[in-house]
Protein backbone atom coordinates (compact mmCIF):
# COMPACT_ATOMS: atom_id res chain seq x y z
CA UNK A 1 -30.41 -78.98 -50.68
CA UNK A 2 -31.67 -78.36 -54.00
CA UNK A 3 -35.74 -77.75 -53.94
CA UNK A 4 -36.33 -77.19 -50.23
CA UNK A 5 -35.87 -74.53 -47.36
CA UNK A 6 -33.15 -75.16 -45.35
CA UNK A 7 -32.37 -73.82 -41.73
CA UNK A 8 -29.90 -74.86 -39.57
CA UNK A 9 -29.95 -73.41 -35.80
CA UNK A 10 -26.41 -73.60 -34.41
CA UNK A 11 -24.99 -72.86 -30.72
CA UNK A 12 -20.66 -72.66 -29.93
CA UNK A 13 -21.81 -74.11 -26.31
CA UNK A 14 -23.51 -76.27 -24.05
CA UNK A 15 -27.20 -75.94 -23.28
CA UNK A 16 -31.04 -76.38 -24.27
CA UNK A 17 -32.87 -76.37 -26.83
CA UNK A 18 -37.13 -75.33 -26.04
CA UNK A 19 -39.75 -75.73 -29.04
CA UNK A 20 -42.95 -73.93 -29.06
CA UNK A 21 -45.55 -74.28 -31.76
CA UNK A 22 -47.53 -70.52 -32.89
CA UNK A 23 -50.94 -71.50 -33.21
CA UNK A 24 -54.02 -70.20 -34.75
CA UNK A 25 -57.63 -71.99 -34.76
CA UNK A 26 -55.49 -75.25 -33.84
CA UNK A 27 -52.98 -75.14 -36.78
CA UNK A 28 -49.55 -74.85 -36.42
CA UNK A 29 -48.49 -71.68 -38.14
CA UNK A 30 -44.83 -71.78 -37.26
CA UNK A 31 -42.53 -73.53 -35.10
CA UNK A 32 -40.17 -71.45 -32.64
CA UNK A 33 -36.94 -73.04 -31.06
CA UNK A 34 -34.95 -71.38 -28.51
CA UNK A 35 -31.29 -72.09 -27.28
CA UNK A 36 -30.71 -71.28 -23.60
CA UNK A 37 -27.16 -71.64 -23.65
CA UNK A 38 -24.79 -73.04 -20.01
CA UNK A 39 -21.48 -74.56 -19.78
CA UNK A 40 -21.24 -77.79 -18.21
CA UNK A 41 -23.54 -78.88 -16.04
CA UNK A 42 -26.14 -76.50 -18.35
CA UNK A 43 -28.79 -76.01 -15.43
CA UNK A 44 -26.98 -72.97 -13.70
CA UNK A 45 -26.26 -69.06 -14.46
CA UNK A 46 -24.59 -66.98 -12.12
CA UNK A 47 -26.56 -64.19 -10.36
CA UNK A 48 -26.08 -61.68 -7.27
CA UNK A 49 -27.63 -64.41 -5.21
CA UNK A 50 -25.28 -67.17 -6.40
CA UNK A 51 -25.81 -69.77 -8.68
CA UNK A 52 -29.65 -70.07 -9.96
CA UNK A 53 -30.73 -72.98 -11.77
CA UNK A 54 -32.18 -72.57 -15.38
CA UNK A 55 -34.84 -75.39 -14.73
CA UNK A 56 -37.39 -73.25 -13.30
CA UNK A 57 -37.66 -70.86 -16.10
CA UNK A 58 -37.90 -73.89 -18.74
CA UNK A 59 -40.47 -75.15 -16.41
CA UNK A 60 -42.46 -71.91 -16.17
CA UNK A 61 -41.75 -71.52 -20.37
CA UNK A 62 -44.24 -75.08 -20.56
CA UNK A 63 -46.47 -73.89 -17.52
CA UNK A 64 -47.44 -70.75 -19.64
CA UNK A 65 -47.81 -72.64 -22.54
CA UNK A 66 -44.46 -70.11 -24.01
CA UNK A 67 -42.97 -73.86 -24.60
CA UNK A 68 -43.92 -77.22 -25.27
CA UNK A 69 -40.44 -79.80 -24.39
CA UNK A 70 -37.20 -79.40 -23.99
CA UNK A 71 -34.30 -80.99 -25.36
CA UNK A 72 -30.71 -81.29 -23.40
CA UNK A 73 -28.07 -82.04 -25.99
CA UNK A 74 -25.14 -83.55 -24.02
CA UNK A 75 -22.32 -82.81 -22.08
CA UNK A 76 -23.78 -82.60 -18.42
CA UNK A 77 -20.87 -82.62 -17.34
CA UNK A 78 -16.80 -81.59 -17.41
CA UNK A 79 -15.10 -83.85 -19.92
CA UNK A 80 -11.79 -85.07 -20.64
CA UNK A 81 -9.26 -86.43 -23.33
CA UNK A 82 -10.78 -89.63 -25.15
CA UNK A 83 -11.75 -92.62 -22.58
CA UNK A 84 -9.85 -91.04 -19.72
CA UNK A 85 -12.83 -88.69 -18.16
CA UNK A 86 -13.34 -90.03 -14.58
CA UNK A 87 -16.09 -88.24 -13.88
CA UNK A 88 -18.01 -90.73 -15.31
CA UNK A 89 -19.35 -92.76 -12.45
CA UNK A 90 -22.75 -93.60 -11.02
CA UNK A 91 -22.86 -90.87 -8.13
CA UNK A 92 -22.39 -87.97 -11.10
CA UNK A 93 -24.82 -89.57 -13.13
CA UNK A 94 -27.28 -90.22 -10.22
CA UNK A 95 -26.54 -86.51 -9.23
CA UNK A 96 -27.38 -85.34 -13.01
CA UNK A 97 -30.94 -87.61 -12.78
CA UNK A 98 -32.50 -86.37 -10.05
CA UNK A 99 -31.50 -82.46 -10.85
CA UNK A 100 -33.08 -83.24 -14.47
CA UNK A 101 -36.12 -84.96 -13.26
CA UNK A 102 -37.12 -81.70 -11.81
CA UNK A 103 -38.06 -80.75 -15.68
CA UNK A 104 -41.17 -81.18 -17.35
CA UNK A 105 -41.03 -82.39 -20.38
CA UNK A 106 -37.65 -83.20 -20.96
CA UNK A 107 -35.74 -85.26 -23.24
CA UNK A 108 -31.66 -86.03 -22.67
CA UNK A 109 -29.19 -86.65 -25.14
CA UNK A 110 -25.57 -87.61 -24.86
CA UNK A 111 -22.31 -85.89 -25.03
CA UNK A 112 -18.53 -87.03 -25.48
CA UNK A 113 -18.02 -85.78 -22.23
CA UNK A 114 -19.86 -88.17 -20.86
CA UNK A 115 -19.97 -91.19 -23.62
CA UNK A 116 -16.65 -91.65 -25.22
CA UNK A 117 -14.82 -90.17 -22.87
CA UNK A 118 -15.73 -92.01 -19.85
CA UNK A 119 -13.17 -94.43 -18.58
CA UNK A 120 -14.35 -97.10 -19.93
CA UNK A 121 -15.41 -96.75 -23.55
CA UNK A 122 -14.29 -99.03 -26.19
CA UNK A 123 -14.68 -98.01 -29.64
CA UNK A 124 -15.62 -101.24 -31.21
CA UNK A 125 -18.54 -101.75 -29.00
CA UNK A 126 -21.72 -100.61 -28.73
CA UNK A 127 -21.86 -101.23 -24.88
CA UNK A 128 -20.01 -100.36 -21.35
CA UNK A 129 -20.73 -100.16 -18.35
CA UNK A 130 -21.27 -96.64 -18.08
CA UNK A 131 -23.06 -96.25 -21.40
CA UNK A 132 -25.40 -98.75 -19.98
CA UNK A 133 -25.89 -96.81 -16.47
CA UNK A 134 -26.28 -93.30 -19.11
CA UNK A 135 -29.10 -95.63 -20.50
CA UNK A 136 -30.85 -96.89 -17.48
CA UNK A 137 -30.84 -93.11 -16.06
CA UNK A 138 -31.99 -91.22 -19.28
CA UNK A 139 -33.24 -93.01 -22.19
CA UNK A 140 -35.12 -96.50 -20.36
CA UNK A 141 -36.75 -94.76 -17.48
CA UNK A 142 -38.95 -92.06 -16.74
CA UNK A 143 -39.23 -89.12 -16.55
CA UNK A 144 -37.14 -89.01 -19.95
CA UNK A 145 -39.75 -91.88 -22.00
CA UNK A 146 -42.34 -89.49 -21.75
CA UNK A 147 -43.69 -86.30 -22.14
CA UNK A 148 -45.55 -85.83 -18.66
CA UNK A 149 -48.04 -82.74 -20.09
CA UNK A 150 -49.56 -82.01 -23.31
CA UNK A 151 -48.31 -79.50 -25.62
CA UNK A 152 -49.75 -76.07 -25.67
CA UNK A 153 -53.08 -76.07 -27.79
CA UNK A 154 -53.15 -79.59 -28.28
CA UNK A 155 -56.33 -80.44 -26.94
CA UNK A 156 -54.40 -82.70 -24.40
CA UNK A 157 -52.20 -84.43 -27.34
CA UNK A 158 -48.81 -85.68 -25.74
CA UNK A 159 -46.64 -87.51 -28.36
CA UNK A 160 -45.43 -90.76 -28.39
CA UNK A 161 -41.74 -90.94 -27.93
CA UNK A 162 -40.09 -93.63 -29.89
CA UNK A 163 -36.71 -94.98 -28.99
CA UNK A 164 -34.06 -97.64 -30.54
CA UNK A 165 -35.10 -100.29 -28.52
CA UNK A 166 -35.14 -102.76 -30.79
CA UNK A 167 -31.75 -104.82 -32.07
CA UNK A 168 -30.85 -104.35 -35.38
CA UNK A 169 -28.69 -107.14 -37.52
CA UNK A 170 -25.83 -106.84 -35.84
CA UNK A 171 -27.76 -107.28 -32.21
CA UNK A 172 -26.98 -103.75 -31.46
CA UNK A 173 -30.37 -101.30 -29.67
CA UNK A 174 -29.33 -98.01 -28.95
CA UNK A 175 -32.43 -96.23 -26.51
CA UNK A 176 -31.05 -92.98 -26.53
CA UNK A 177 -31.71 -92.23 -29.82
CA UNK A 178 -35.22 -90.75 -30.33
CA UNK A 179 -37.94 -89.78 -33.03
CA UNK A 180 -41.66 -88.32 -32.08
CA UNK A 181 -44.05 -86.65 -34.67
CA UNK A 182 -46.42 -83.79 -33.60
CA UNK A 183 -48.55 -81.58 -36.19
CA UNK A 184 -46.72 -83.24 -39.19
CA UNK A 185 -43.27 -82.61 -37.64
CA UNK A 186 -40.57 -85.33 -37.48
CA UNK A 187 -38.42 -84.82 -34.43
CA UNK A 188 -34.98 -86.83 -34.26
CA UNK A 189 -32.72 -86.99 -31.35
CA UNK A 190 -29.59 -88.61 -32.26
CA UNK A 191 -26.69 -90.05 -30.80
CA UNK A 192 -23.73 -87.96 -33.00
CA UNK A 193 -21.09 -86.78 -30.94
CA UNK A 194 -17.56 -85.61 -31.41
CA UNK A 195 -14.76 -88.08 -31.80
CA UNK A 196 -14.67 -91.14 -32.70
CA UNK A 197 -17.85 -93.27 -31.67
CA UNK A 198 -19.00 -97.08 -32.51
CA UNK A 199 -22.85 -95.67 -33.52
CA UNK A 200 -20.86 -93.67 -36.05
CA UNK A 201 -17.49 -94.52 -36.91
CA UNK A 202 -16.64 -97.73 -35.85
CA UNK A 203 -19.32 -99.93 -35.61
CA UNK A 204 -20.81 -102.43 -38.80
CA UNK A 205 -23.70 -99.64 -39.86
CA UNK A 206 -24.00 -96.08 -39.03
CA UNK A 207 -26.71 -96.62 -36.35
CA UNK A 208 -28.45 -93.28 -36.49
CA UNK A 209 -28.54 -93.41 -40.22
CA UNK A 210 -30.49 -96.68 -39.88
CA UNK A 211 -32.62 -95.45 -37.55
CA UNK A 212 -33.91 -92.07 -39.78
CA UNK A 213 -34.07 -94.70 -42.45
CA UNK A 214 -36.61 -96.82 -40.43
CA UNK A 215 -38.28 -93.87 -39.17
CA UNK A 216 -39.15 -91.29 -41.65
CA UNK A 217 -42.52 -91.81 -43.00
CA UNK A 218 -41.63 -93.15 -47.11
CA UNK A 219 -44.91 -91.01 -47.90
CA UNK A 220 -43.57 -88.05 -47.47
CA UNK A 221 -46.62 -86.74 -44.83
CA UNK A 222 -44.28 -84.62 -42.46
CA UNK A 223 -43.83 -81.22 -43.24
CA UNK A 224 -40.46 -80.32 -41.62
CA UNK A 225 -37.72 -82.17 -40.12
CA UNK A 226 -36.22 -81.39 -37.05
CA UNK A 227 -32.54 -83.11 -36.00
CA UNK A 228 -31.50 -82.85 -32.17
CA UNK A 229 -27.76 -84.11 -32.39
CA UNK A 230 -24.54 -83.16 -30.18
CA UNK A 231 -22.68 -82.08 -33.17
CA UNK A 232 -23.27 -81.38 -36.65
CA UNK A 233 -24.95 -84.92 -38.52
CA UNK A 234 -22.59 -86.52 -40.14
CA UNK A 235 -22.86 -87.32 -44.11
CA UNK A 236 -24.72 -90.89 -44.16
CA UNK A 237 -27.68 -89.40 -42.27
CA UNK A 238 -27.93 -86.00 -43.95
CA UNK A 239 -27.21 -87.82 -47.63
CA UNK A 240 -30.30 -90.39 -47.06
CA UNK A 241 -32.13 -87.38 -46.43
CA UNK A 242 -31.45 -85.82 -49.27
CA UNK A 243 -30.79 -88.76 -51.66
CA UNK A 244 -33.15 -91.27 -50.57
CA UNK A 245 -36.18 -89.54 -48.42
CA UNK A 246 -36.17 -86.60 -50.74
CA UNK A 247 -36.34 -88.54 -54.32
CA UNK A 248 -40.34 -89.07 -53.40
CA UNK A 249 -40.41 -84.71 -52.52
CA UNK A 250 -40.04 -84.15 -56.21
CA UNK A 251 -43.80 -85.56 -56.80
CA UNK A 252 -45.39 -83.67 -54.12
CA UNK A 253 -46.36 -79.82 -54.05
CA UNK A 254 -44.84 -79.16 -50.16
CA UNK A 255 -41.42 -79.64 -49.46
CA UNK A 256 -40.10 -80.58 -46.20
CA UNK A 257 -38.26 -77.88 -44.59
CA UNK A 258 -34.94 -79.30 -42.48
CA UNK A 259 -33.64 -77.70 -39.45
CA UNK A 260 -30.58 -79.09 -37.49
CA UNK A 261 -29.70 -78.23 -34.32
CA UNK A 262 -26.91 -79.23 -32.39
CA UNK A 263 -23.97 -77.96 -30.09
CA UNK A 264 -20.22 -77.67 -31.94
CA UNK A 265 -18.07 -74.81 -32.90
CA UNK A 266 -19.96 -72.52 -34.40
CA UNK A 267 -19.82 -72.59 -37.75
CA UNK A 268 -21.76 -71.41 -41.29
CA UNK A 269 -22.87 -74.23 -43.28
């Protein structure tokens, strides 16, 4: 990316992702993420006193003020080959709610495992019925619309989380796609997964490309850029980036940094 900073955060597993702001007189300085990385179900590690869940320490990361949200990016649970995962099915996803609701300040994203995988996906629709019921438990109802405490030396800011809510052309909304500012940061939580997906692949527009579109402020006024996404953004959102957001960076003195952060196979871009 020719004229700006680049860094790209990458993890080979499952797991979440915690940001915490460094701050001095009430500026942001610098922006830390962490990756606590878990396989699967990503809320347990094993100990001499069996399985401990990693939602306490997250919790106690935002209590002390070491943390300000947390971002779960897919794959809660065990997957399987392409539309034939079973566990997809509204006791596992009830199960997965109520552990999750136990975190403060915590925003879900989906996997394959549990989005093209499931049972019942088909490719050239944006809707099923277990999309829907992924919906309904993590993107349309709290605790995951909100951030439930303010961030760390905000002076009691919390962020307004904005969602996909609203059809496009083609009638399609997609809620569990995501974008909040904070201190001149854009945060994006997309819906990019591996496989083949209708928000992606199949589908009349590349959904989370028209959504960073719609999004990003045309005035350049963020600072940084900050993409949540399952695995590694795919061309059409990266190029507008680039090609389209970045044509007004040339005329400014600051340049956006971009950091990406998702779970694949690790890789070196």
């Amino acid at each position: 990316m020719k004229g700006r900073t680049t860094n790209v955060f990458e993890t080979g597993m499952q797991g979440f992702f915690q940001a915490a702001f460094i701050r001095y007189h009430g500026f942001v300085l610098h922006m830390q993420i962490k990756c606590h990385l878990r396989s699967f179900t990503n809320t347990f590690f094993p100990s001499s006193f069996g399985p401990l869940s990693i939602i306490p320490y997250m919790n106690a990361n935002i209590e002390h003020n070491d943390a300000a949200f947390s971002v779960h990016i897919g794959d809660m649970f065990g997957g399987g080959d392409l539309g034939g995962n079973n566990r997809c099915n509204p006791y596992l996803f009830e199960s997965r709610r109520a552990l999750f609701s136990e975190a403060t300040n915590l925003l879900m994203m989906a996997g394959d495992n549990e989005w093209n995988e499931c049972w019942d996906y088909n490719v050239t629709s944006n809707t099923s019925p277990m999309r829907e019921l992924w919906r309904d438990k993590f993107a349309r109802n709290l605790p995951f619309t909100s951030f439930s405490r303010p961030f760390p030396g905000s002076g009691g800011v919390t962020p307004t989380i904005q969602r996909k809510t609203t059809p496009n052309a083609f009638g399609d909304s997609n809620p569990e796609i995501f974008y909040f500012e904070y201190n001149n940061v854009a945060f994006l939580g997309t819906n990019i997964i591996t496989g083949e997906s209708y928000a992606t692949d199949t589908g009349p527009t590349d959904i989370n490309a028209e959504f960073v579109e719609e999004m990003l402020p045309s005035d350049c006024s963020v600072n940084s850029i900050v993409i949540f996404s399952h695995k590694y953004p795919n061309d059409k959102v990266s190029c507008y980036i680039v090609n389209e957001f970045g044509q007004g960076l040339r005329f400014v003195s600051s340049l956006p940094s971009l950091s990406s952060l998702y779970h694949e196979d690790l890789r070196r871009h």
